[in-house]
C-alpha atoms as a PDB file:
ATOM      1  CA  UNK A   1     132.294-261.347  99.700  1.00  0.00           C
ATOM      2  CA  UNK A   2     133.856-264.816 101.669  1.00  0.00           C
ATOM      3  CA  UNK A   3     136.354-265.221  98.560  1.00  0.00           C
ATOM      4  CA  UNK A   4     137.732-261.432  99.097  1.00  0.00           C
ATOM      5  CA  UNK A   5     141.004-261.847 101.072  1.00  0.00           C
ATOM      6  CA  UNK A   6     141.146-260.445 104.591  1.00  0.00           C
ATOM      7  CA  UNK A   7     142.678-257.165 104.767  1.00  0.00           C
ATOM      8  CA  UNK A   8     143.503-257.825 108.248  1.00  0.00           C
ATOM      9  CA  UNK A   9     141.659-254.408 109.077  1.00  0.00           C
ATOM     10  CA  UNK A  10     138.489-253.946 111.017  1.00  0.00           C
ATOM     11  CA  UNK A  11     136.172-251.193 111.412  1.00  0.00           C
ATOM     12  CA  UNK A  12     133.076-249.974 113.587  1.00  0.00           C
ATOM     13  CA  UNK A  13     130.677-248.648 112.009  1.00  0.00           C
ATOM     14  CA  UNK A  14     127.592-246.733 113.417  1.00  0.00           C
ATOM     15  CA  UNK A  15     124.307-246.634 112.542  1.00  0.00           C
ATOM     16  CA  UNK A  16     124.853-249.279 109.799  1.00  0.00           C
ATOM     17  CA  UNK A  17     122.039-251.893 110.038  1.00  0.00           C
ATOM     18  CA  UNK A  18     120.433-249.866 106.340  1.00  0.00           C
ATOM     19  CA  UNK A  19     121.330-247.541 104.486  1.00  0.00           C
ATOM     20  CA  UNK A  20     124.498-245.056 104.309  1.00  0.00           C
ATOM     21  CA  UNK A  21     125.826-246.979 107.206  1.00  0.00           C
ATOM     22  CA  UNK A  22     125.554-250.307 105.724  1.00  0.00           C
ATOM     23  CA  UNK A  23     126.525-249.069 102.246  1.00  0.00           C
ATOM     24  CA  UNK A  24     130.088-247.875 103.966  1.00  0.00           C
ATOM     25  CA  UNK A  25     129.885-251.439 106.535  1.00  0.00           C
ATOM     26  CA  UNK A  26     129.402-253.218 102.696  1.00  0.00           C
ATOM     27  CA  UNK A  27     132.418-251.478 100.756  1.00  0.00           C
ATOM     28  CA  UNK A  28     134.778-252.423 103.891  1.00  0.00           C
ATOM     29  CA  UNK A  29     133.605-256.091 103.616  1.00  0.00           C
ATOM     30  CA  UNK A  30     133.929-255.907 100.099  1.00  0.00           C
ATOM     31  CA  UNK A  31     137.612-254.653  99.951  1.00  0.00           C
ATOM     32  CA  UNK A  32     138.816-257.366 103.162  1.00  0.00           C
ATOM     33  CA  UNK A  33     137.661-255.580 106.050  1.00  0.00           C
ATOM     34  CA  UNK A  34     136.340-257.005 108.866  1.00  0.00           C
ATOM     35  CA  UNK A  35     133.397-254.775 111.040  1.00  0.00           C
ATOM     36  CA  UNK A  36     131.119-254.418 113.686  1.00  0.00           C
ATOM     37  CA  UNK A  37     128.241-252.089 112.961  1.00  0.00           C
ATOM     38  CA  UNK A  38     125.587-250.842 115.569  1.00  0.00           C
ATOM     39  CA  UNK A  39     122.209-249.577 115.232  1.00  0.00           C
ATOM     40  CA  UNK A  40     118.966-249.788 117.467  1.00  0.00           C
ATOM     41  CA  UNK A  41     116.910-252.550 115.479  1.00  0.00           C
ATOM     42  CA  UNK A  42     118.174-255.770 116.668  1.00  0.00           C
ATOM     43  CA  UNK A  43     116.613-257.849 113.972  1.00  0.00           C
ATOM     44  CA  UNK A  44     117.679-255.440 110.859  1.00  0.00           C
ATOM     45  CA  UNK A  45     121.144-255.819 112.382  1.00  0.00           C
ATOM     46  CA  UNK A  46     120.934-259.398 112.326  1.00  0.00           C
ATOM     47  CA  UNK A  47     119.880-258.826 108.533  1.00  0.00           C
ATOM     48  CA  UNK A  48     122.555-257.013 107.558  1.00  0.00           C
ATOM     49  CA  UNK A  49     125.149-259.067 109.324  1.00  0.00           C
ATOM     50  CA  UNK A  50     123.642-262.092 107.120  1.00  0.00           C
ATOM     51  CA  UNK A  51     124.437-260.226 104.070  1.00  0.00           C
ATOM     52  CA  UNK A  52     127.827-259.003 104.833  1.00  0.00           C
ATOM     53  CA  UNK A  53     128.548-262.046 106.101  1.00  0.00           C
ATOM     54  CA  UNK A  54     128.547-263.749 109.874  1.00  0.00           C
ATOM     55  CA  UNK A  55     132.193-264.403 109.483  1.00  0.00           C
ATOM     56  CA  UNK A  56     133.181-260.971 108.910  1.00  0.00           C
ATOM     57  CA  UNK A  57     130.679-258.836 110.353  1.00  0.00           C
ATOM     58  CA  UNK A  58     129.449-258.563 114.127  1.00  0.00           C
ATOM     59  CA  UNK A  59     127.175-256.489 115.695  1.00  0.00           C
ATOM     60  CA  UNK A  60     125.563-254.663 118.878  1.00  0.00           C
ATOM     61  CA  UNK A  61     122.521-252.921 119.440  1.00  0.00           C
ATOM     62  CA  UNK A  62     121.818-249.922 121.406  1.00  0.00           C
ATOM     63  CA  UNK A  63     121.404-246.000 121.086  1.00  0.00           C
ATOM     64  CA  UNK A  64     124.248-244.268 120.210  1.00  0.00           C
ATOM     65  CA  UNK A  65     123.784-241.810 122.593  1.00  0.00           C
ATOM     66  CA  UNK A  66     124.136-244.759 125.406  1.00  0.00           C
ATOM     67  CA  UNK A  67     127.622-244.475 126.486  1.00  0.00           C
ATOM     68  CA  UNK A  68     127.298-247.759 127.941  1.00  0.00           C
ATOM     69  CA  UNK A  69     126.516-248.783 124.584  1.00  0.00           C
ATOM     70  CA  UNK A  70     129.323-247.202 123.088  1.00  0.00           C
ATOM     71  CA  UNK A  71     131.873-248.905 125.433  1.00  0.00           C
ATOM     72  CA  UNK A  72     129.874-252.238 124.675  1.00  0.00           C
ATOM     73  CA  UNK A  73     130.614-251.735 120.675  1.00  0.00           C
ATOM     74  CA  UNK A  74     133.758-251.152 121.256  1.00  0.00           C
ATOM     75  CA  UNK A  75     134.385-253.806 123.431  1.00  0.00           C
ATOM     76  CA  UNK A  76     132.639-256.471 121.350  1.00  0.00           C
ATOM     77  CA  UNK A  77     134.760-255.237 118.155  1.00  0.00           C
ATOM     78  CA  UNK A  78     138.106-255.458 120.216  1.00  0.00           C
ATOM     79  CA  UNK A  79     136.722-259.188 121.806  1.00  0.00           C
ATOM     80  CA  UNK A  80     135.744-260.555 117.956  1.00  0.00           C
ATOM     81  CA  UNK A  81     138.711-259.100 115.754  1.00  0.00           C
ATOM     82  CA  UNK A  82     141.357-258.293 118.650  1.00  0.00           C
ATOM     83  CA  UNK A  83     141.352-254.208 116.969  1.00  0.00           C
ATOM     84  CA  UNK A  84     139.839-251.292 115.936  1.00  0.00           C
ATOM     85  CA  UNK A  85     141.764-249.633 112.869  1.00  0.00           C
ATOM     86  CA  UNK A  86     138.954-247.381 111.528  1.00  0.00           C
ATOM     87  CA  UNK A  87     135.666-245.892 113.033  1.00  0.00           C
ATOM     88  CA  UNK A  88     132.769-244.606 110.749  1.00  0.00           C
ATOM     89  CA  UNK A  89     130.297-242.127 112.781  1.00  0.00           C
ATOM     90  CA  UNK A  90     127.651-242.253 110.751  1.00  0.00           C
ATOM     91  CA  UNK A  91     124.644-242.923 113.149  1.00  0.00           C
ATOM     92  CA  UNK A  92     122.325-239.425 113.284  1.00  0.00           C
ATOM     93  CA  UNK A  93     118.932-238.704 113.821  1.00  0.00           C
ATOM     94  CA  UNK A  94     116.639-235.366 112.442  1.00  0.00           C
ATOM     95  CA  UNK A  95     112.851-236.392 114.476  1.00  0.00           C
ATOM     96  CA  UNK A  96     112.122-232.354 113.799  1.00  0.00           C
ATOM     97  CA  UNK A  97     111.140-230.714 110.238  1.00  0.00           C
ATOM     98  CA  UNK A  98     110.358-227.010 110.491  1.00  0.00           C
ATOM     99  CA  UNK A  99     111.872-223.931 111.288  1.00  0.00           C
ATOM    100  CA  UNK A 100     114.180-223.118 114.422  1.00  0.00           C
ATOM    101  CA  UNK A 101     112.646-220.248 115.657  1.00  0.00           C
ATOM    102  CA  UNK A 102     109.201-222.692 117.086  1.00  0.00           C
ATOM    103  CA  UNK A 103     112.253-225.463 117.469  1.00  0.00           C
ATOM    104  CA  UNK A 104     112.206-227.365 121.139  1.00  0.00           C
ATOM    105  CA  UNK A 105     115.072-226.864 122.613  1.00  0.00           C
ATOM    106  CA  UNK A 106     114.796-230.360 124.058  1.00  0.00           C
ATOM    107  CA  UNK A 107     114.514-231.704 120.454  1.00  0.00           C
ATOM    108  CA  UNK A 108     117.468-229.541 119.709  1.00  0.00           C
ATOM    109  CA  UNK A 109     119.546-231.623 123.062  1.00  0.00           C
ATOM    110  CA  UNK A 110     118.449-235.210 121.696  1.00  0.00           C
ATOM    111  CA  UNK A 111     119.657-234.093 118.057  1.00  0.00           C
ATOM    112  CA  UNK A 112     123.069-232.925 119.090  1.00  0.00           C
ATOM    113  CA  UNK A 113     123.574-235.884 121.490  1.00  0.00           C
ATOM    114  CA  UNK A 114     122.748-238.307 119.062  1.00  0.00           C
ATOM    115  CA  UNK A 115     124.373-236.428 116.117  1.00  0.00           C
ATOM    116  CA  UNK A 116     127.684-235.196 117.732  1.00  0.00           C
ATOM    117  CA  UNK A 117     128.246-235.995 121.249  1.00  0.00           C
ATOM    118  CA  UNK A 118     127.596-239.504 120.525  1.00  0.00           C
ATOM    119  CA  UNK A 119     130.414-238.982 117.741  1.00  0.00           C
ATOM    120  CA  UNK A 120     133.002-237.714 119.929  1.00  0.00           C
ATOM    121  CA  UNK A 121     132.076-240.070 122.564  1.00  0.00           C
ATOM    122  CA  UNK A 122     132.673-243.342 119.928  1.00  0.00           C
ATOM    123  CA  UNK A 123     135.880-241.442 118.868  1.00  0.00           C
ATOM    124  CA  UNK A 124     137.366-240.942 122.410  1.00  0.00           C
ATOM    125  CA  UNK A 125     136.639-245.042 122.655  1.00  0.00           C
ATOM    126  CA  UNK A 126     138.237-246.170 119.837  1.00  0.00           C
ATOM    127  CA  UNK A 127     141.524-243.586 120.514  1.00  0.00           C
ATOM    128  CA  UNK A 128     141.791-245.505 124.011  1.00  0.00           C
ATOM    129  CA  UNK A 129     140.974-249.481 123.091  1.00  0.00           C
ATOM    130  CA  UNK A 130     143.314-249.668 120.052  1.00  0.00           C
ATOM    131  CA  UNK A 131     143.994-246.112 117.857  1.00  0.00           C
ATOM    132  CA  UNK A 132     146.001-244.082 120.446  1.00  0.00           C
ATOM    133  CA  UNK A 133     148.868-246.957 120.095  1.00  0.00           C
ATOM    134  CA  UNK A 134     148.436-248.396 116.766  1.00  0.00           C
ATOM    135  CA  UNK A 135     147.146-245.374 114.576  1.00  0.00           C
ATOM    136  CA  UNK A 136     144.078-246.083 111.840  1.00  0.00           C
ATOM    137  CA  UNK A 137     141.567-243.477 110.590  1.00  0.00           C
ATOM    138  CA  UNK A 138     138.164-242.117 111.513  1.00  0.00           C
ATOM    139  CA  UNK A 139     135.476-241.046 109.116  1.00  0.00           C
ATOM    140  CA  UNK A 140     132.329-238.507 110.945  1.00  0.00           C
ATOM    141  CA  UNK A 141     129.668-238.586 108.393  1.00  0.00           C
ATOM    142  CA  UNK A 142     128.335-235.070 107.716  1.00  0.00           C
ATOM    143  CA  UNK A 143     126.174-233.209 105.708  1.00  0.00           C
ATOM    144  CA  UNK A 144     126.145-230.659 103.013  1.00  0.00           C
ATOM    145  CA  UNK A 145     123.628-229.431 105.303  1.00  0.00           C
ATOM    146  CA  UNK A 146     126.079-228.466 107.538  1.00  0.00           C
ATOM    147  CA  UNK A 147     127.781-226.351 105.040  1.00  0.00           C
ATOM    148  CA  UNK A 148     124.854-224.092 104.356  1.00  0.00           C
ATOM    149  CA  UNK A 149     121.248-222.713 105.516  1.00  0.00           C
ATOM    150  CA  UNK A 150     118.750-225.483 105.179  1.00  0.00           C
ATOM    151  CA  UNK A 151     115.503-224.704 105.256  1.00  0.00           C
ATOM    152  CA  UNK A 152     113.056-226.848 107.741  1.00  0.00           C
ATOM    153  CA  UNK A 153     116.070-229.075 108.818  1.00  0.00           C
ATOM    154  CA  UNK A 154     117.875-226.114 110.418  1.00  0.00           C
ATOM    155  CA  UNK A 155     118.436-228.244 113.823  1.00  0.00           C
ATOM    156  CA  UNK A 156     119.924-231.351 111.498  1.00  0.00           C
ATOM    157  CA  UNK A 157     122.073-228.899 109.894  1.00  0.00           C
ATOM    158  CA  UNK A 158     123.413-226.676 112.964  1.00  0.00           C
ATOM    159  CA  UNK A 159     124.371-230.260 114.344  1.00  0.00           C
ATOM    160  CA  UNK A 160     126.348-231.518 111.261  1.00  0.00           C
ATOM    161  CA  UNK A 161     128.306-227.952 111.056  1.00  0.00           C
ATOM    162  CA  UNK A 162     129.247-229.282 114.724  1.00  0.00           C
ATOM    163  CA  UNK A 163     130.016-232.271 113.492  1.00  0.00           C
ATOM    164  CA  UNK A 164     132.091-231.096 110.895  1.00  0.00           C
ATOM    165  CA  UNK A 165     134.337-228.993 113.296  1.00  0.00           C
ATOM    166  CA  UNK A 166     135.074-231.917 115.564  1.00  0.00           C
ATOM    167  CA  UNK A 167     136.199-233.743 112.573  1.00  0.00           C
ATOM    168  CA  UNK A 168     138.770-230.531 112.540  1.00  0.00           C
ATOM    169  CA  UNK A 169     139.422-230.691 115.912  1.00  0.00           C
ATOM    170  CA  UNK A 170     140.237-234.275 116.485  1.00  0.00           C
ATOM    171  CA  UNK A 171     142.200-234.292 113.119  1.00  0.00           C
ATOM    172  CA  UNK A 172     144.852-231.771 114.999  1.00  0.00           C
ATOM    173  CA  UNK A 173     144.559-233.623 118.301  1.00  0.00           C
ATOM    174  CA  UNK A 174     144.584-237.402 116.845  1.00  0.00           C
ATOM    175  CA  UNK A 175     147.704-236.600 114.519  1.00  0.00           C
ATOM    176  CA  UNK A 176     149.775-237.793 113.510  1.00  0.00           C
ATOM    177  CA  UNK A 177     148.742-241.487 114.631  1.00  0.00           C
ATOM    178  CA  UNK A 178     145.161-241.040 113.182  1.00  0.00           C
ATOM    179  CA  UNK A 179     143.808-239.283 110.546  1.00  0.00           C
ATOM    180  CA  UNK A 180     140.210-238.058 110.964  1.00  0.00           C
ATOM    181  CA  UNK A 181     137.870-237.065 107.804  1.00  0.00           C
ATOM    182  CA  UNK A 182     134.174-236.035 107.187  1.00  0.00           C
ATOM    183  CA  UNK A 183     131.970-236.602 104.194  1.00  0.00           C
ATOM    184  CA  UNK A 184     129.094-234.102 103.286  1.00  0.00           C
ATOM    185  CA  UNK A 185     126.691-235.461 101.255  1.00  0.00           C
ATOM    186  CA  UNK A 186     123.517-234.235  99.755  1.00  0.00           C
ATOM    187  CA  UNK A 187     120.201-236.247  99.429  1.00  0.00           C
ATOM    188  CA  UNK A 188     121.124-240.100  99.405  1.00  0.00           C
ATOM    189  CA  UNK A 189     118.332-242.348  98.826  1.00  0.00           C
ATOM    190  CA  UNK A 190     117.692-244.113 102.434  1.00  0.00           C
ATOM    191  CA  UNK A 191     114.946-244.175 103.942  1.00  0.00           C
ATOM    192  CA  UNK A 192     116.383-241.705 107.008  1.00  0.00           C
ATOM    193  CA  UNK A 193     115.705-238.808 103.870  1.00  0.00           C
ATOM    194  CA  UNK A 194     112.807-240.420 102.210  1.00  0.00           C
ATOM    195  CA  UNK A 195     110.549-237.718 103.639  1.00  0.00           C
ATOM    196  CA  UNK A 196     113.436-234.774 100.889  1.00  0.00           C
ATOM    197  CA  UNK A 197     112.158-236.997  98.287  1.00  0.00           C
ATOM    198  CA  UNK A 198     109.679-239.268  98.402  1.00  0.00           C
ATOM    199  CA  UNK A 199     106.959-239.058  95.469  1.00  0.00           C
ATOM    200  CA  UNK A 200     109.267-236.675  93.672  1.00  0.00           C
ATOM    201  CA  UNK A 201     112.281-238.271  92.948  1.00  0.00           C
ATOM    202  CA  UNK A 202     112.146-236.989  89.419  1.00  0.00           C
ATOM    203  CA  UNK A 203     112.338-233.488  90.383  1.00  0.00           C
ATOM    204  CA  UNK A 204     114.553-233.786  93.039  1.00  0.00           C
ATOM    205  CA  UNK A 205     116.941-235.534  90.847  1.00  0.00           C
ATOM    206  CA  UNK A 206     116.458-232.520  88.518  1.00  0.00           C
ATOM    207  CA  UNK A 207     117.803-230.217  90.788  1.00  0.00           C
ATOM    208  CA  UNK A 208     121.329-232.151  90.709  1.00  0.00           C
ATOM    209  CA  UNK A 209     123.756-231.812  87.321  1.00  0.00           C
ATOM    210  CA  UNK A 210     124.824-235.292  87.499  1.00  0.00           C
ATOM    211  CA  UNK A 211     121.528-236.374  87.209  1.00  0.00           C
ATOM    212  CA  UNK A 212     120.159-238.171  90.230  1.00  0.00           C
ATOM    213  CA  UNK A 213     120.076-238.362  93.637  1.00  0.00           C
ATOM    214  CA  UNK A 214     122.553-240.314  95.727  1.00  0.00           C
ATOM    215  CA  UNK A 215     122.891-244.371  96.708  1.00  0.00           C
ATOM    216  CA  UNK A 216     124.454-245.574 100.210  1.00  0.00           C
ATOM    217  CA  UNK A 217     127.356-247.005  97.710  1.00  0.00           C
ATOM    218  CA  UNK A 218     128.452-243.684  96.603  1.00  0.00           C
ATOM    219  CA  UNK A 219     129.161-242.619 100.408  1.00  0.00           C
ATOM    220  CA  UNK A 220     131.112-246.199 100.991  1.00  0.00           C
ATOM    221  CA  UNK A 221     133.518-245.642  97.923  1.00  0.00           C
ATOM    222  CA  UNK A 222     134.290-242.527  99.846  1.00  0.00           C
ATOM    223  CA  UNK A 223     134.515-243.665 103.171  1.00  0.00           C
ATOM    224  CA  UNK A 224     136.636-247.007 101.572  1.00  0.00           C
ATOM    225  CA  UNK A 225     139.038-243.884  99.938  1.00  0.00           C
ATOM    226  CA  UNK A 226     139.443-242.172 103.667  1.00  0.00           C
ATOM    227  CA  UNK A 227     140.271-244.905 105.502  1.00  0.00           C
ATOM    228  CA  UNK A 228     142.366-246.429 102.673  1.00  0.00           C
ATOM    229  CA  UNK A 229     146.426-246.315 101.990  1.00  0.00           C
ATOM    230  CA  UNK A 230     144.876-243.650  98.918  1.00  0.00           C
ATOM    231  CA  UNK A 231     144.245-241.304 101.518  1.00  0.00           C
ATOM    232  CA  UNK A 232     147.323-241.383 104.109  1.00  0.00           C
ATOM    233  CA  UNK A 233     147.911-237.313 103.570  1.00  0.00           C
ATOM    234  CA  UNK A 234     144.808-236.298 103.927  1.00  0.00           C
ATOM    235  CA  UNK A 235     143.415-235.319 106.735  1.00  0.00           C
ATOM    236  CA  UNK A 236     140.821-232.795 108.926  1.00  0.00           C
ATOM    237  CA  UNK A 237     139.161-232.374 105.402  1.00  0.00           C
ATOM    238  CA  UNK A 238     135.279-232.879 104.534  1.00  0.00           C
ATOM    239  CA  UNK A 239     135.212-234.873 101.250  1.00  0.00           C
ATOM    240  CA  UNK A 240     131.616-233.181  99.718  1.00  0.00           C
ATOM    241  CA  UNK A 241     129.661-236.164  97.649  1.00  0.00           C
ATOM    242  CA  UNK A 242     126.555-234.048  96.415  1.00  0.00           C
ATOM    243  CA  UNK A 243     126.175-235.027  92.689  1.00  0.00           C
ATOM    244  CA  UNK A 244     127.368-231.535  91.942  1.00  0.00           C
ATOM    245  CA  UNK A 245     124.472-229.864  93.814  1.00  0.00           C
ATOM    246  CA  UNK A 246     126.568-226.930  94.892  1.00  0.00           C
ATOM    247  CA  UNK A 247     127.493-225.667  91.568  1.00  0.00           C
ATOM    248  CA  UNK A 248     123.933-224.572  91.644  1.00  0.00           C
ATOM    249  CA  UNK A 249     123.899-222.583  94.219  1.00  0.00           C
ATOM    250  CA  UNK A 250     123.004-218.905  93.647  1.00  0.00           C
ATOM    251  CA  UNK A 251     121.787-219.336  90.139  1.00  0.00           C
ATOM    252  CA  UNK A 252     118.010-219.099  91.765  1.00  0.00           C
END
C-alpha cells in the first residue's frame, strides 16, 4: 500500500479498527487515501493502523457516542493530514436480539445514540472543520435492515431506517458542496453479525442468489465508488450491497 501514490484525500472513518469499517479504511488506503479511523479497542486500532500503514493511517479511540470524542477525531484528522474530504459513519452497535414489544426502551436510547445521533453528530463536525468550505462526500453505513421488518433485530433495524433518512436529509442540506450517500447491506461476514451466521454459514449463504454471504471488501469498493470522482451526481441515494437477497423476497 506505501508504493500507491497519495491521492491527496483523507477520510475518517468510524468504527474501523475490524471489519466493515476497516474493509472501507483499507480500499481508501489502497486507492491513495489517507485516514483516521476510530473505534473503542485501543490495541485493535493500533493493529489495524499497522496494516494500513503508520504513514497513512492515524487513529483515536473513544465511543462514538462521546461527543468529546467526536470533536477529538476530528481534530486529530485535521492536526495529521491538514483536511477532512470524506467521512464514513459506519460505527453501530445491536447489544439486543429479540422482539420489540419486551424491548428496553433504554436499550432502544443507547442503540439510536450510538447508531444515528452519533452519525449526525460526526457529520455536523466534519461540515464545520473542513467540508462546509471545501466540499467532499459522506458515506452513513446502513442496513438492508432498515429497508424492511427484521425479525429479532427490530431495534437495529428501526435505527438504520433513521439512519437512512438522515443520509436524505443532509444530502438536501449539505448540497451542493457535499454529497451524502448510504449503503445497505445484508449479512457481511464480521464478527459484529457472527451471531446471523455463525455455525451455518452454508445455509445462510443459501438463502442469497449470488451465492454467499458478504466480505468487509465488498462494502469498501462501494464506499471507494461514493466518495470517488465515479460518483459526483449521485447523491441522497442508498447504494443496496445484499448479494441479491432482495430478489427473494416474497417467494416464501
Amino acid at each position: 500500500m506505501t508504493s500507491v501514490e497519495l491521492s491527496g484525500k483523507v477520510a475518517l472513518v468510524t468504527g474501523a479498527s475490524r471489519g466493515i469499517g476497516y474493509g472501507v479504511a483499507e480500499a481508501l488506503v489502497a486507492r491513495g487515501d489517507r485516514v483516521c479511523i476510530t473505534g473503542r479497542n485501543e490495541d485493535a486500532l493500533k493493529e489495524a493502523v499497522e496494516q494500513l500503514g503508520a504513514d497513512r493511517a492515524v487513529y483515536v479511540a473513544g465511543k462514538a457516542h462521546d461527543e468529546a470524542h467526536q470533536a477529538l477525531a476530528v481534530e486529530r484528522t485535521m492536526e495529521a493530514f491538514g483536511r477532512v474530504d470524506y467521512l464514513v459513519n459506519n460505527a453501530g452497535t445491536n447489544p439486543v436480539f429479540g422482539p420489540i414489544a419486551d424491548l428496553d426502551l433504554n436499550v432502544a436510547r443507547k442503540v439510536f445514540e450510538t447508531n444515528v445521533v452519533s452519525a449526525l453528530g460526526f457529520a455536523q463536525r466534519t461540515w464545520h472543520a473542513w467540508q462546509k468550505d471545501n466540499g467532499g462526500a459522506i458515506v452513513n453505513i446502513a442496513s438492508v435492515a432498515g429497508l424492511s421488518p427484521s425479525p429479532f433485530i427490530g431495534a437495529y433495524g428501526i435505527s438504520k431506517a433513521a439512519m437512512i433518512n438522515l443520509t436524505v436529509q443532509l444530502a438536501h442540506e449539505f448540497a451542493p458542496k457535499v454529497r451524502v450517500n448510504a449503503i445497505a447491506p445484508a449479512v457481511v461476514k464480521t464478527k459484529f453479525a457472527q451471531a446471523l451466521y455463525e455455525g451455518r454459514e452454508e445455509e445462510a449463504a443459501a438463502a442469497y442468489p449470488l451465492g454467499r454471504l458478504g466480505v468487509p471488501s465488498d462494502i469498501g469498493g462501494a464506499a471507494a465508488f461514493l466518495t470517488s470522482g465515479q460518483s459526483d451526481w449521485v447523491t441522497g441515494q442508498t447504494l443496496v450491497v445484499d448479494g441479491g437477497i432482495f430478489l427473494n423476497a416474497g417467494t416464501g
